[in-house]
Protein backbone atom coordinates (compact mmCIF):
# COMPACT_ATOMS: atom_id res chain seq x y z
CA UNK A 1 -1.51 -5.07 22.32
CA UNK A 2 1.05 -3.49 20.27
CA UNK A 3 2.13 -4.12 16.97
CA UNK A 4 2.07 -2.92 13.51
CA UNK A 5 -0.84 -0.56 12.27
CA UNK A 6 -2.74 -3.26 9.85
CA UNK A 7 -5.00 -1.88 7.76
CA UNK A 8 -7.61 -4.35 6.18
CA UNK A 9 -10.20 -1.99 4.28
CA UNK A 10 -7.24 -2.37 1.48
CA UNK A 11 -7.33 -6.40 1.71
CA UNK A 12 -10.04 -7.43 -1.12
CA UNK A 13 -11.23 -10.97 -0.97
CA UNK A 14 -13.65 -11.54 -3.71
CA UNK A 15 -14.67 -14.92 -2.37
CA UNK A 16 -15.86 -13.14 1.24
CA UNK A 17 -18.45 -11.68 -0.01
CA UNK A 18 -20.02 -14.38 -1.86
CA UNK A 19 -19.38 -16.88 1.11
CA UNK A 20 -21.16 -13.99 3.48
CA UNK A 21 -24.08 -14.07 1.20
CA UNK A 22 -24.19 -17.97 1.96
CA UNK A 23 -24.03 -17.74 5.64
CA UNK A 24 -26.62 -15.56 5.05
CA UNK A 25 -29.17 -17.57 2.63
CA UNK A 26 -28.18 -20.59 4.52
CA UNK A 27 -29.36 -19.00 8.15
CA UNK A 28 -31.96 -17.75 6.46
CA UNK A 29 -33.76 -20.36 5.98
CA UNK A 30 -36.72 -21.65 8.42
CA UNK A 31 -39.07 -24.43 8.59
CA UNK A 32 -41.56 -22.04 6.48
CA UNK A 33 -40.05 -20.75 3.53
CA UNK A 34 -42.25 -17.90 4.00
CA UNK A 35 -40.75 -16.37 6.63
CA UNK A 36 -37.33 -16.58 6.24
CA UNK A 37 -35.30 -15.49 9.94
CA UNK A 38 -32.02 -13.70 9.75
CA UNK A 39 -29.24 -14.43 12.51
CA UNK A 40 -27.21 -12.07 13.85
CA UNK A 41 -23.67 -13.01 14.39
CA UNK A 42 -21.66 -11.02 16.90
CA UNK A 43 -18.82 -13.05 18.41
CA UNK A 44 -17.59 -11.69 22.08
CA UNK A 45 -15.87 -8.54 21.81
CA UNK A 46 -16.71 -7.77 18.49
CA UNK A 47 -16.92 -4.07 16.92
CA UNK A 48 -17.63 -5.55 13.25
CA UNK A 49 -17.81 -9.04 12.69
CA UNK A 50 -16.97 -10.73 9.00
CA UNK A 51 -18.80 -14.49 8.65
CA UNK A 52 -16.87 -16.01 6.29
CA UNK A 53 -17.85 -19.84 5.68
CA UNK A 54 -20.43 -22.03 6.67
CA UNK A 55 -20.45 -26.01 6.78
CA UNK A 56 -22.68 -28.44 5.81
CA UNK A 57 -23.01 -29.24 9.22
CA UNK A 58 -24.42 -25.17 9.96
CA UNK A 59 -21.06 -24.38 11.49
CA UNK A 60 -19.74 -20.52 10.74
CA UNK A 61 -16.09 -19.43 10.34
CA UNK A 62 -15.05 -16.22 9.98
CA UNK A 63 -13.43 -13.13 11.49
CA UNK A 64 -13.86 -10.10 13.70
CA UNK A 65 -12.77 -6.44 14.87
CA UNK A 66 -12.25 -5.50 18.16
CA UNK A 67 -12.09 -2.01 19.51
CA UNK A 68 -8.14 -2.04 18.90
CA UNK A 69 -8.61 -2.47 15.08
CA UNK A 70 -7.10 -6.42 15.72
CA UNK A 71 -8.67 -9.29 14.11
CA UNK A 72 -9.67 -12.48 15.24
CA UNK A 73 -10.66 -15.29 14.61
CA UNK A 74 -14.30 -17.43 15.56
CA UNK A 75 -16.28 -20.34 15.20
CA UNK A 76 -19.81 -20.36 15.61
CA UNK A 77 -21.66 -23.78 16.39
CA UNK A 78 -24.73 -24.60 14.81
CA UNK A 79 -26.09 -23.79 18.45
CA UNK A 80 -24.89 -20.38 18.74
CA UNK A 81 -21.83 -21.15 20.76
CA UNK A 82 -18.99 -19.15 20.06
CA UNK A 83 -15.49 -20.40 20.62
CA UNK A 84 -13.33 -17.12 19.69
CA UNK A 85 -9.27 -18.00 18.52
CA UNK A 86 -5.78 -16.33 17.45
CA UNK A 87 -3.34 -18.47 15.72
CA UNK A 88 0.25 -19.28 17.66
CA UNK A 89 2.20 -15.46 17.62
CA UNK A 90 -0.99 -13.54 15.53
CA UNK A 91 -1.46 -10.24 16.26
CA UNK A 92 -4.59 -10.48 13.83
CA UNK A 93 -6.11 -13.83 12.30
CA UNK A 94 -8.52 -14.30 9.54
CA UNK A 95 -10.37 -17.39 9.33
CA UNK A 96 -12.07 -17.39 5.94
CA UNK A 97 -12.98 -21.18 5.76
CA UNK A 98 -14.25 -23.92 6.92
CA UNK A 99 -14.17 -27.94 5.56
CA UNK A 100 -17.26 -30.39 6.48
CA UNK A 101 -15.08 -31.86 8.88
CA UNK A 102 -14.83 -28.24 10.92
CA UNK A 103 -11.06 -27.41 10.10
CA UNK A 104 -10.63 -24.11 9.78
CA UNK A 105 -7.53 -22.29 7.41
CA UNK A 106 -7.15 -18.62 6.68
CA UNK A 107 -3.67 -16.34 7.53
CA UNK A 108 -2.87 -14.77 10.29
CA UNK A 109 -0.65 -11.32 10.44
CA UNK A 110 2.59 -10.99 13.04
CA UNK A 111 4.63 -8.82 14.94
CA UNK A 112 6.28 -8.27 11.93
CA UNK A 113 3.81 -7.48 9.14
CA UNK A 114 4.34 -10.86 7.45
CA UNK A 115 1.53 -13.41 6.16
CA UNK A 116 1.52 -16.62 7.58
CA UNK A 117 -1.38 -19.39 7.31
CA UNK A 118 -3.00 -21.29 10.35
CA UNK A 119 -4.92 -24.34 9.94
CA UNK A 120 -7.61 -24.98 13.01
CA UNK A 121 -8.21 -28.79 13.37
CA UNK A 122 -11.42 -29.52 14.82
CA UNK A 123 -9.85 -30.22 18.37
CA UNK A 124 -8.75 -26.55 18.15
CA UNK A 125 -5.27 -27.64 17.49
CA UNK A 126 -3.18 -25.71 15.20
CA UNK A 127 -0.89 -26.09 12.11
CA UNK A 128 1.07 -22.66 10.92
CA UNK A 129 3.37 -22.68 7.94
CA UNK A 130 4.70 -20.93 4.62
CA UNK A 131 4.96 -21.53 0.96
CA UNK A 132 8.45 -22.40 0.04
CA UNK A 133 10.06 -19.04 -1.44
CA UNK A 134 7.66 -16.93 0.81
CA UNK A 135 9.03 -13.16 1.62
CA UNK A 136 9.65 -12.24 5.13
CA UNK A 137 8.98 -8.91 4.77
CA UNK A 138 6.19 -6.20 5.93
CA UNK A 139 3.24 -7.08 3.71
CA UNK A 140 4.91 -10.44 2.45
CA UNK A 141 4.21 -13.94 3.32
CA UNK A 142 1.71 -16.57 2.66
CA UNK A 143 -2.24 -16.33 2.36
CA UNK A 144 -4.14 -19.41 2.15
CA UNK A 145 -7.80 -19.20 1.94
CA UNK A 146 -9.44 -22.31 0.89
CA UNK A 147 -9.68 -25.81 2.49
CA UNK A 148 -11.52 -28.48 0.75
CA UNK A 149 -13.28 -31.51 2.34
CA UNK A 150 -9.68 -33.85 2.41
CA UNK A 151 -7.93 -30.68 3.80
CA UNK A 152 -6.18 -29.25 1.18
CA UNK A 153 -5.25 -25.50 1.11
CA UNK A 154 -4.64 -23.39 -1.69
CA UNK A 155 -3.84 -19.50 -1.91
CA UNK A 156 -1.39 -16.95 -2.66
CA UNK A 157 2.05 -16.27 -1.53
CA UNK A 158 4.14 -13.25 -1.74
CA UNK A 159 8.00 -13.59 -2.23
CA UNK A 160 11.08 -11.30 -1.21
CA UNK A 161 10.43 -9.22 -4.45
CA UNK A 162 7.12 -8.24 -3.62
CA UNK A 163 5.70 -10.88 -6.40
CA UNK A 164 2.38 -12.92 -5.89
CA UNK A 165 2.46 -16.73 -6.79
CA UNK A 166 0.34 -19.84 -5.94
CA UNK A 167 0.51 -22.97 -3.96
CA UNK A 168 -1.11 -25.76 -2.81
CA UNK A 169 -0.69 -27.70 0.16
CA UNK A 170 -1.76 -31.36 0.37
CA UNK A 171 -3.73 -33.07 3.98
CA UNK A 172 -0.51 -34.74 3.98
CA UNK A 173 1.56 -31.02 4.08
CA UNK A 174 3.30 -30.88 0.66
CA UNK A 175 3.17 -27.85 -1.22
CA UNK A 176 3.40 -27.28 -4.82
CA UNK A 177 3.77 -23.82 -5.67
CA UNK A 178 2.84 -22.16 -9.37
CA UNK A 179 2.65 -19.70 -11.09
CA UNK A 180 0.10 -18.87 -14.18
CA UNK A 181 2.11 -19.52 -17.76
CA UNK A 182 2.90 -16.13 -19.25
């Protein structure tokens, strides 16, 4: 694959973490509170694998590393299945949630450098767009990370000038973007 050199050990996501530490409490727990058991996620082709979300319904989102430095995307049933994804023209894709109803939103990096966010219905179709006012640049773009039970996604966009702002699309696709007062 080429493609630009990404680097991710920069990208902070404070919410990861704590959502990793769910996965993990929420595998963690057995029929004998006890003895807790501890899962072990490794998706196909993974060299270091990032569980980001987990559903009510035990499902996992989240992302991975393969040997090229790329990132992808997976879903992991409450079975164990894996179904490994890229969004439409990704050269990485990080899927850092996941709603009851198993859709699945996090951005997804191109050929060019620039943000975009993916939303993964449950069928495995997908929705990609941008915040209005969204640069095009390297490094610019839109990063959605949330998706609440309707299907609303908020995050962060970056515009032309290299300035962060927020938005929020509806279920329905209409984005309001904002920007703290002050």
């Amino acid at each position: 694959m080429t493609g630009p050199t990404v680097r991710f050990a920069r990208v902070t996501l404070h919410k990861t973490a704590l959502r990793v530490l769910r996965c993990a409490l929420a595998l963690s727990v057995s029929a004998s509170a006890k003895h807790p058991t501890i899962i072990t996620l490794d998706p196909p082709g993974s060299v270091n694998t990032n569980s980001a979300a987990i559903n009510p319904a035990g499902a996992i989102a989240g992302y991975f590393f393969d040997a090229n430095n790329w990132a992808h995307g997976f879903l992991r049933a409450r079975d164990g299945t894996f179904t490994t994804f890229d969004a439409p023209g990704a050269v990485s894709t990080l899927a850092l949630d996941i709603n009851p109803e198993g859709a699945i939103a996090g951005p997804y990096l191109d050929h060019g450098n620039v943000w975009h966010l993916f939303l993964r219905a449950l069928d495995g179709t997908f929705t990609e767009f941008d915040a209005p006012g969204a640069g095009t640049g390297s490094g610019q773009g839109t990063l959605g990370q949330n998706i609440n039970t309707p299907g609303d996604v908020d995050g962060t966009y970056i515009d032309g000038s290299g300035v962060a702002h927020g938005f929020l699309r509806s279920k329905h696709g209409d984005i309001t973007t904002f920007d703290v007062p002050g």
